[in-house]
C-alpha atoms as a PDB file:
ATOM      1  CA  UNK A   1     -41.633  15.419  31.260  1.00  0.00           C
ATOM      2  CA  UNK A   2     -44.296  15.201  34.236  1.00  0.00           C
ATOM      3  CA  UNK A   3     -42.461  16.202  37.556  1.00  0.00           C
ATOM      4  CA  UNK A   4     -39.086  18.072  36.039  1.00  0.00           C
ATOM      5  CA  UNK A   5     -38.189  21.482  36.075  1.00  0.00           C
ATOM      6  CA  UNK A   6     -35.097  22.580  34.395  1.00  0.00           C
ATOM      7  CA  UNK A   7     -33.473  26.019  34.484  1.00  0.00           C
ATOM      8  CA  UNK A   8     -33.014  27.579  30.854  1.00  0.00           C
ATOM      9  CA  UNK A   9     -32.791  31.344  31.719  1.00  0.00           C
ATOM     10  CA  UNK A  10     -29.308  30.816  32.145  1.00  0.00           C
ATOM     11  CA  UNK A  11     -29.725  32.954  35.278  1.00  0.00           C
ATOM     12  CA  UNK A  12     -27.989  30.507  37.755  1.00  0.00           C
ATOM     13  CA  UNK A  13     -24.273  29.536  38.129  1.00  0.00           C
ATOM     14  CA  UNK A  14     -24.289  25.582  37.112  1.00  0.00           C
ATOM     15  CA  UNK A  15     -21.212  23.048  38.739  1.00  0.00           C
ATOM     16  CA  UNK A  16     -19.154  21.029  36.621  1.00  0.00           C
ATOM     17  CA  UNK A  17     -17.550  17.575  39.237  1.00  0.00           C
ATOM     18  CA  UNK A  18     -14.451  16.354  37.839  1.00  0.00           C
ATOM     19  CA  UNK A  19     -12.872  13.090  38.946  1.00  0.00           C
ATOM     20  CA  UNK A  20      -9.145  13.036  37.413  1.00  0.00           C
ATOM     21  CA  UNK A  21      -9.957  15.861  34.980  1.00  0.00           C
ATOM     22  CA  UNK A  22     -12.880  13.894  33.360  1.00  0.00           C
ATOM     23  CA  UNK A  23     -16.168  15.566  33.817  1.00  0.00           C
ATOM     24  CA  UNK A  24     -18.831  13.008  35.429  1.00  0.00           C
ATOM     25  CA  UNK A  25     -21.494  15.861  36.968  1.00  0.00           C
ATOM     26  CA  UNK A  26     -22.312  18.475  34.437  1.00  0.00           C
ATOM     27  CA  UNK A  27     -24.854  21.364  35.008  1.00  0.00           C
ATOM     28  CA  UNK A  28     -25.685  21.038  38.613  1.00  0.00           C
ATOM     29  CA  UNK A  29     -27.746  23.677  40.748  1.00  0.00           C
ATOM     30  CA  UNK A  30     -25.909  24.884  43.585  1.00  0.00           C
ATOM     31  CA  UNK A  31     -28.253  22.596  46.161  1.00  0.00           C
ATOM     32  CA  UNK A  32     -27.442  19.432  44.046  1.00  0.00           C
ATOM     33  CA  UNK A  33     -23.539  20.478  43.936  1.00  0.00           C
ATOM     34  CA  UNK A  34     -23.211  20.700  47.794  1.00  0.00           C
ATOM     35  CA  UNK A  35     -25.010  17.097  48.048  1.00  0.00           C
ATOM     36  CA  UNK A  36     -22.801  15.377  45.450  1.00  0.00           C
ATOM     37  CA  UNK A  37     -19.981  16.687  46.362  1.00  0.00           C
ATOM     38  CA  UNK A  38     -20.437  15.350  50.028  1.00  0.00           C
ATOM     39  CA  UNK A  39     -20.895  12.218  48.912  1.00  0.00           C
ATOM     40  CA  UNK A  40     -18.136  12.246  46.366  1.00  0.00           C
ATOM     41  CA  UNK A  41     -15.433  13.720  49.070  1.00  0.00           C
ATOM     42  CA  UNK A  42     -16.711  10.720  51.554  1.00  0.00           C
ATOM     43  CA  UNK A  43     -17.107   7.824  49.257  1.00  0.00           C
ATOM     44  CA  UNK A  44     -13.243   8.251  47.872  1.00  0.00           C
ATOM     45  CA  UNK A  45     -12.345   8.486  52.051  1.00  0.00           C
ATOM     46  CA  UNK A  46     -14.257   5.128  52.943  1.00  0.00           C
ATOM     47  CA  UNK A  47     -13.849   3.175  49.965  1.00  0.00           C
ATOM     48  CA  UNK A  48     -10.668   1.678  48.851  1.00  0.00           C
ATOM     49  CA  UNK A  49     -10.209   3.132  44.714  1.00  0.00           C
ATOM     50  CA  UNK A  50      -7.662   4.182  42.455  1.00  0.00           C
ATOM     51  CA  UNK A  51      -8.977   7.778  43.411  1.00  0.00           C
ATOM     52  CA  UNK A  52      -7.828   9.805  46.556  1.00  0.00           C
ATOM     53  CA  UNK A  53      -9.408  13.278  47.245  1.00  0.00           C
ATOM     54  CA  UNK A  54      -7.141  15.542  45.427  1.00  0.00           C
ATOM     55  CA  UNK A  55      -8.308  14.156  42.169  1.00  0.00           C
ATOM     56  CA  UNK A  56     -11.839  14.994  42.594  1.00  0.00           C
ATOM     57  CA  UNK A  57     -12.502  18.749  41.616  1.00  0.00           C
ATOM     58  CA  UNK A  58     -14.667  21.300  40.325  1.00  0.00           C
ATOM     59  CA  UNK A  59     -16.136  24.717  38.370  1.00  0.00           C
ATOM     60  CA  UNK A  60     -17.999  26.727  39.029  1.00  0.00           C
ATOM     61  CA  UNK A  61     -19.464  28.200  35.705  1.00  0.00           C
ATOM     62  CA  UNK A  62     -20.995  31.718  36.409  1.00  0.00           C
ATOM     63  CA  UNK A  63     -24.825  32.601  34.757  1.00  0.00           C
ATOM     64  CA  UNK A  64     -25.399  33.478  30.870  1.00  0.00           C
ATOM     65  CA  UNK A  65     -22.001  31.454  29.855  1.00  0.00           C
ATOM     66  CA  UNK A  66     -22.423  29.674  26.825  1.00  0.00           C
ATOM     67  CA  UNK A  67     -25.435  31.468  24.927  1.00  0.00           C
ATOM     68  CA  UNK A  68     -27.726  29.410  25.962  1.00  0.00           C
ATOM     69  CA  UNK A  69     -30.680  30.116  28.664  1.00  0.00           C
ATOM     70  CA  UNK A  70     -33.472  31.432  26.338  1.00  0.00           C
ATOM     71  CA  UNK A  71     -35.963  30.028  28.771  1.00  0.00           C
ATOM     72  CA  UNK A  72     -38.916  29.570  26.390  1.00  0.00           C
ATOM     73  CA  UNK A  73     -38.790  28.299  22.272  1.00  0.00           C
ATOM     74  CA  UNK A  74     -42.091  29.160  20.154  1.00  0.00           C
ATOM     75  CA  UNK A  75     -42.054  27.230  16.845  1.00  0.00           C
ATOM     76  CA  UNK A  76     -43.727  29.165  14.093  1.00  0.00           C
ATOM     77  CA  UNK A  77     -44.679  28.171  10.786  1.00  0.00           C
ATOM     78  CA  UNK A  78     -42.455  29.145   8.076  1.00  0.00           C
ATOM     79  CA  UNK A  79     -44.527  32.146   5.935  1.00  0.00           C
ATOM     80  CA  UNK A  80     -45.158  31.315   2.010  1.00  0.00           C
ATOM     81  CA  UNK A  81     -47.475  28.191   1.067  1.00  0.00           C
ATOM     82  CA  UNK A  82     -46.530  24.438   1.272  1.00  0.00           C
ATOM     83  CA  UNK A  83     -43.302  23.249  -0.009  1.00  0.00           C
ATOM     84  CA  UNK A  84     -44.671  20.025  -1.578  1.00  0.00           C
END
């Protein structure tokens, strides 16, 4: 994808936003944690919803949980001749 760059070292802590225990930000960087979460914390103050500000939480999942974060993937050709 032209334009993205996406963390797979696993090196960074990633933010999970939950809004009544149902996750609806997964696997945010730190900078775009602090920006959503602003706007989460000041859209349930100014608009009138069935959520108030205590049911809007989050985790804060530290770096190299999960396994994943190999940063690159080589694809090599199986050894032996063609299968067909």
């Amino acid at each position: 994808m032209s334009g993205y760059t996406q963390n797979i070292t696993g090196d960074q802590e990633v933010y999970h936003i939950y809004i009544k225990g149902e996750c609806v930000y997964h696997s945010l960087n730190e900078a775009e944690f602090k920006q959503t979460w602003v706007q989460l914390k000041g859209l349930v103050g100014l608009m009138k919803t069935d959520y108030a500000e205590k049911d809007i939480s989050y985790e804060k999942v530290a770096a190299g949980i999960g396994g994943v974060g190999i940063g690159t993937l080589t694809w090599k050709e199986p050894e032996g001749g063609d299968s067909y």
